[in-house]
PDB file of N, CA and C in Angstrom:
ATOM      1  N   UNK A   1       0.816  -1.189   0.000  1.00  0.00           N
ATOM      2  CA  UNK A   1       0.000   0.000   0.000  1.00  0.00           C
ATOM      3  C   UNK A   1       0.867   1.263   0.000  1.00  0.00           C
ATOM      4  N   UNK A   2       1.913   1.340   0.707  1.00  0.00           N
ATOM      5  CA  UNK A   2       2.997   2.144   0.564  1.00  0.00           C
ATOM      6  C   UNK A   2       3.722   2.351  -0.452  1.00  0.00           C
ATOM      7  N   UNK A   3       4.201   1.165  -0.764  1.00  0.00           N
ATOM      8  CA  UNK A   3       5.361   0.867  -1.736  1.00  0.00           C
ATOM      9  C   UNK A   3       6.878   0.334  -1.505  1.00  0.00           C
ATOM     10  N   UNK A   4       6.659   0.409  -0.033  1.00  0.00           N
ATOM     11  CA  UNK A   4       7.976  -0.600   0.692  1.00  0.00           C
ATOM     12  C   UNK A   4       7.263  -1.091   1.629  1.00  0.00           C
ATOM     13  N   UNK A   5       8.219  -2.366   1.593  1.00  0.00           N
ATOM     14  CA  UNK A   5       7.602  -3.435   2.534  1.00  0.00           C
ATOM     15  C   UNK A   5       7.847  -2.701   4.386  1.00  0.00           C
ATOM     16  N   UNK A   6       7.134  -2.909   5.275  1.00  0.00           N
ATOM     17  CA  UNK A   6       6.866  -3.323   6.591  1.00  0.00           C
ATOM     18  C   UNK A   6       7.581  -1.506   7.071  1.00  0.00           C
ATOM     19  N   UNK A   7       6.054  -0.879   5.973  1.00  0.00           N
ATOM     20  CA  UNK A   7       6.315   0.636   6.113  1.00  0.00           C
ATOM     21  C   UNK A   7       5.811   1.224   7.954  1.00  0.00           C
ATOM     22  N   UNK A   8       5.070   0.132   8.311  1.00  0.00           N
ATOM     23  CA  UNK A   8       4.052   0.663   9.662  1.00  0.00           C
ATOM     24  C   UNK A   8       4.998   0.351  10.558  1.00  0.00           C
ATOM     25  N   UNK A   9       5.906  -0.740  10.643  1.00  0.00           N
ATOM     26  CA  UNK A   9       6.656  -0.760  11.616  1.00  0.00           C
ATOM     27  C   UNK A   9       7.872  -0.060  11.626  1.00  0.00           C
ATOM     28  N   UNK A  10       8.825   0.134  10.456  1.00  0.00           N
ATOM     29  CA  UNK A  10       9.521   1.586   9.863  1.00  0.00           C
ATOM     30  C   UNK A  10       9.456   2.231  10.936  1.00  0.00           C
ATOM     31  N   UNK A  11       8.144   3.116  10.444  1.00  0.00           N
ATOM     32  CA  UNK A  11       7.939   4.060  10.839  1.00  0.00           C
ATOM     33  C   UNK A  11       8.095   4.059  12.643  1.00  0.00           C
ATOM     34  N   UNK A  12       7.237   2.989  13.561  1.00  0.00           N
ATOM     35  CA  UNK A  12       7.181   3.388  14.629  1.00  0.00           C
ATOM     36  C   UNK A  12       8.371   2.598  15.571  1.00  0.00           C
ATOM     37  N   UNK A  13       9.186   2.071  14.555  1.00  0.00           N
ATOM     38  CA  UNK A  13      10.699   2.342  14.995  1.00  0.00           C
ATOM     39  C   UNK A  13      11.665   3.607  14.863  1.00  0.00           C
ATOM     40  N   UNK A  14      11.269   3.887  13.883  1.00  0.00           N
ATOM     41  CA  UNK A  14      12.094   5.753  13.657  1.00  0.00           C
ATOM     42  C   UNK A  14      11.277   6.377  15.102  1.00  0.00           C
ATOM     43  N   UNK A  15      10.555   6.403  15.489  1.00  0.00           N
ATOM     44  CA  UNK A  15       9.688   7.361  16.205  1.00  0.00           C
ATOM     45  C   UNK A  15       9.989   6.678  17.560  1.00  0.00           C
ATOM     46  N   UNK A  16       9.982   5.508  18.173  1.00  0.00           N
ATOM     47  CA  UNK A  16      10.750   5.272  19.322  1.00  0.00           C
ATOM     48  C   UNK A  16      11.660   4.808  19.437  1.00  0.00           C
ATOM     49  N   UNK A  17      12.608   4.643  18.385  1.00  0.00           N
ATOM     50  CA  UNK A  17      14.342   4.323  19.002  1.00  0.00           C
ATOM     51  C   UNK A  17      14.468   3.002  19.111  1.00  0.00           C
ATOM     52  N   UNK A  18      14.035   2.259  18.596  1.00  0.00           N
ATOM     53  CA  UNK A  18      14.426   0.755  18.305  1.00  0.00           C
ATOM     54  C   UNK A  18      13.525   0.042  19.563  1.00  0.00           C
ATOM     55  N   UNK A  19      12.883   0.314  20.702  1.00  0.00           N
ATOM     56  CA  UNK A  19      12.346  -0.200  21.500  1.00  0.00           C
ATOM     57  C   UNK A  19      11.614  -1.676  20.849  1.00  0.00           C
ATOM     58  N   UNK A  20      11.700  -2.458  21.741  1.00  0.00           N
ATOM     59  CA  UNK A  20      11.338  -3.729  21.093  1.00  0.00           C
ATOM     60  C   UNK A  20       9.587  -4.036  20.892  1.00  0.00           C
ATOM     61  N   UNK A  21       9.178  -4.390  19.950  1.00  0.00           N
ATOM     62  CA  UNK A  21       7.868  -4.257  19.269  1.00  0.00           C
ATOM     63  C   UNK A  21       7.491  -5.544  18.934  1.00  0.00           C
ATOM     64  N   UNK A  22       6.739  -5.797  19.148  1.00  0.00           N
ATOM     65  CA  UNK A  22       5.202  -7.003  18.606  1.00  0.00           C
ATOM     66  C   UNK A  22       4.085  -6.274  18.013  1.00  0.00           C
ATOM     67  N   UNK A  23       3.839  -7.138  17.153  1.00  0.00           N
ATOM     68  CA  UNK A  23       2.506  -6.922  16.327  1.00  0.00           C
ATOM     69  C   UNK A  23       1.869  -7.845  15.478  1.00  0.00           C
ATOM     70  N   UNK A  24       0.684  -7.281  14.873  1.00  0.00           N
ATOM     71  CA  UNK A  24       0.247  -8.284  13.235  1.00  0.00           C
ATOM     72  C   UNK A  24      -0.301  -7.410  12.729  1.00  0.00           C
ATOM     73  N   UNK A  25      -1.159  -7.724  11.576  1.00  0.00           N
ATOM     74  CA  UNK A  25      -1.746  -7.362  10.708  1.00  0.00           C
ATOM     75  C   UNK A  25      -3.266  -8.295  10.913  1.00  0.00           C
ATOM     76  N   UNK A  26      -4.702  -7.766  10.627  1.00  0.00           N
ATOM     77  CA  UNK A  26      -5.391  -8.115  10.708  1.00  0.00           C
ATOM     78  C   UNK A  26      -6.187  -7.754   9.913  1.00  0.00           C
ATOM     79  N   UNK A  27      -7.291  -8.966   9.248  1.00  0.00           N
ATOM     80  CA  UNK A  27      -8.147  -8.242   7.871  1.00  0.00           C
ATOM     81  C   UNK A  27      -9.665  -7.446   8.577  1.00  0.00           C
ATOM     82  N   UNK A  28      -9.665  -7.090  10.180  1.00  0.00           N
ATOM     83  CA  UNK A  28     -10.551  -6.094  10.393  1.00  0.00           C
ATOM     84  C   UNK A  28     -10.623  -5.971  12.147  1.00  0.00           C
ATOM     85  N   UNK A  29     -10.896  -5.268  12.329  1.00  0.00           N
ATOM     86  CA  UNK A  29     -10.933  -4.891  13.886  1.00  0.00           C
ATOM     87  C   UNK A  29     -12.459  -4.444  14.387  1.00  0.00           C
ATOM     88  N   UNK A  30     -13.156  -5.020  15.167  1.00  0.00           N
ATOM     89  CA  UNK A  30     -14.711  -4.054  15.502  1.00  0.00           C
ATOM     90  C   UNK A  30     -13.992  -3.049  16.664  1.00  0.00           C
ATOM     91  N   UNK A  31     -14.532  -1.652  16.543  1.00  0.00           N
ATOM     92  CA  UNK A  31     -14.203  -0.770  17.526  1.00  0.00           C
ATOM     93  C   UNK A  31     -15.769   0.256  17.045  1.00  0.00           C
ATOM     94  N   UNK A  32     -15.546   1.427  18.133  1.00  0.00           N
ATOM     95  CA  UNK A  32     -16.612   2.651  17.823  1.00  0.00           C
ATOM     96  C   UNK A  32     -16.460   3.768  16.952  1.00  0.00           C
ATOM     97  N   UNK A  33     -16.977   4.215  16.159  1.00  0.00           N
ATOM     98  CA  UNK A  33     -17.329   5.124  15.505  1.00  0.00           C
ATOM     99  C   UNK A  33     -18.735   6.035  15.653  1.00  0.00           C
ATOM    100  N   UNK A  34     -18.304   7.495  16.100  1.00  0.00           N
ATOM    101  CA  UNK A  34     -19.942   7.759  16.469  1.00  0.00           C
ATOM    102  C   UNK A  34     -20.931   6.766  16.966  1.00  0.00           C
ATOM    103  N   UNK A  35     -20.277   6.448  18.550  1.00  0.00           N
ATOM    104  CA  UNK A  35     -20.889   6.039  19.106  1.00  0.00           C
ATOM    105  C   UNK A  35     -21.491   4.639  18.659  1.00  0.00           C
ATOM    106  N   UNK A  36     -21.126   3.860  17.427  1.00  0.00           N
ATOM    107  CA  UNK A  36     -21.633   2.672  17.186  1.00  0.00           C
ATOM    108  C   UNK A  36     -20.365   1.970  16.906  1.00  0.00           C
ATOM    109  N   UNK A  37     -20.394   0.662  16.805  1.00  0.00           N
ATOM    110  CA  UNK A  37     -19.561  -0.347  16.508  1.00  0.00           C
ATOM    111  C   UNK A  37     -19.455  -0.913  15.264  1.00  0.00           C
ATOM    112  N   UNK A  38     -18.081  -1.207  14.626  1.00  0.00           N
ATOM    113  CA  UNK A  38     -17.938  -0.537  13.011  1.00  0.00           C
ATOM    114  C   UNK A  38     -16.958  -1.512  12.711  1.00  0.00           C
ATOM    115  N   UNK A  39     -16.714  -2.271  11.405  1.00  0.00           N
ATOM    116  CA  UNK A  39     -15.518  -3.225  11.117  1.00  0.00           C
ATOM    117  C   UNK A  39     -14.944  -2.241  10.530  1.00  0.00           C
ATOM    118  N   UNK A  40     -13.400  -1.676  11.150  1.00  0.00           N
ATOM    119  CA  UNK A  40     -12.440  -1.262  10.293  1.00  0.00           C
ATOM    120  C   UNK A  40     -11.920  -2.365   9.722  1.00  0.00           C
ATOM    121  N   UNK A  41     -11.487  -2.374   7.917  1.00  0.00           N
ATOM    122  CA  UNK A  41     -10.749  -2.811   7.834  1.00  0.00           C
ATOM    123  C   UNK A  41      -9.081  -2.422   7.412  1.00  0.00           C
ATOM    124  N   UNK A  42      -8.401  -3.879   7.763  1.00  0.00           N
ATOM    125  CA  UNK A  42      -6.805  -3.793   7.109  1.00  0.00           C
ATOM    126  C   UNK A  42      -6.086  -3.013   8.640  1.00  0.00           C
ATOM    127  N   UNK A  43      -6.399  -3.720   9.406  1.00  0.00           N
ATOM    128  CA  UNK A  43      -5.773  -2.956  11.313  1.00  0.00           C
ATOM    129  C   UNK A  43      -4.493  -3.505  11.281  1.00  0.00           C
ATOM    130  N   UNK A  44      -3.849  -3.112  11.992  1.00  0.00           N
ATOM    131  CA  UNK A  44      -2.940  -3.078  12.688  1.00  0.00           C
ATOM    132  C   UNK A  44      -2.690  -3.256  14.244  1.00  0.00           C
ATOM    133  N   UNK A  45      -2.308  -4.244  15.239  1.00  0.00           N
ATOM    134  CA  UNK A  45      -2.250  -3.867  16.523  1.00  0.00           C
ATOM    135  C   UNK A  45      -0.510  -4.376  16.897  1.00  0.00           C
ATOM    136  N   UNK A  46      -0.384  -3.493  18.281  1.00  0.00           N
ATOM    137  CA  UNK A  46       1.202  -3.548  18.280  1.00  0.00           C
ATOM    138  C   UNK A  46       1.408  -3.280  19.599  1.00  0.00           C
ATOM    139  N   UNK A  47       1.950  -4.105  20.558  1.00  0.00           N
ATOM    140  CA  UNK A  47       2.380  -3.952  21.528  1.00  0.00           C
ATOM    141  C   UNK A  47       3.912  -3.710  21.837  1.00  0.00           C
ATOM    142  N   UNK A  48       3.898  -2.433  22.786  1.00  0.00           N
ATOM    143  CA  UNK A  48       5.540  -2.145  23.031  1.00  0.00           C
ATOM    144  C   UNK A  48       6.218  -2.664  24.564  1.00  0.00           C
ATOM    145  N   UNK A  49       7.587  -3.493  24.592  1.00  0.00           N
ATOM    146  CA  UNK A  49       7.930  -3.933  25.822  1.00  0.00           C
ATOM    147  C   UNK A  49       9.117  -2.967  26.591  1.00  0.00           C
ATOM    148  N   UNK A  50       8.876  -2.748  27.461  1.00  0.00           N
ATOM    149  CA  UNK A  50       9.835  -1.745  27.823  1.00  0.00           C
ATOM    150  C   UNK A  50      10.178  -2.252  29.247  1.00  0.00           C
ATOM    151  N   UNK A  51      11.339  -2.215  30.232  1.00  0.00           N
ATOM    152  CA  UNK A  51      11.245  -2.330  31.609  1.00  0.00           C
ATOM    153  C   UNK A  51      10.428  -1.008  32.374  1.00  0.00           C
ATOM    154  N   UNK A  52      10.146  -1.017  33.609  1.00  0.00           N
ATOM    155  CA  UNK A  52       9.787  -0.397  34.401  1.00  0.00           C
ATOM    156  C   UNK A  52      11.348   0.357  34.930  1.00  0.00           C
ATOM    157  N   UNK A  53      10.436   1.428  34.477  1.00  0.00           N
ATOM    158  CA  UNK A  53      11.984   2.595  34.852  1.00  0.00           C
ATOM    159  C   UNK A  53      11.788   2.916  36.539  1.00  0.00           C
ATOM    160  N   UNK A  54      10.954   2.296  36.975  1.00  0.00           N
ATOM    161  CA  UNK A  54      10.732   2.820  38.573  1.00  0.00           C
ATOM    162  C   UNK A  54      11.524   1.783  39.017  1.00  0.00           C
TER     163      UNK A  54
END
């Protein structure tokens, strides 16, 4: 969709500094839109691991 491959994660490695990342790709997500519940499709979800700086 970009035109280079594994442009979404690229990106939110430039933007936090290599921090270590999980994710996928998914062909739709239900969430809200004006108040109703809506299939986005083509999602993305991504979890970031970091230690506890406390």
């Amino acid at each position: 969709m970009f035109g280079v491959a594994d442009h979404d994660a690229s990106t939110i490695e430039e933007l936090l500094g290599g921090i270590p990342l999980a994710g996928f790709f998914a062909a739709g997500e239900i969430g809200p839109i004006a108040g109703r519940n809506a299939l986005h499709g083509f999602t993305a979800s991504m979890a970031l691991f970091v230690d506890d700086m406390e």
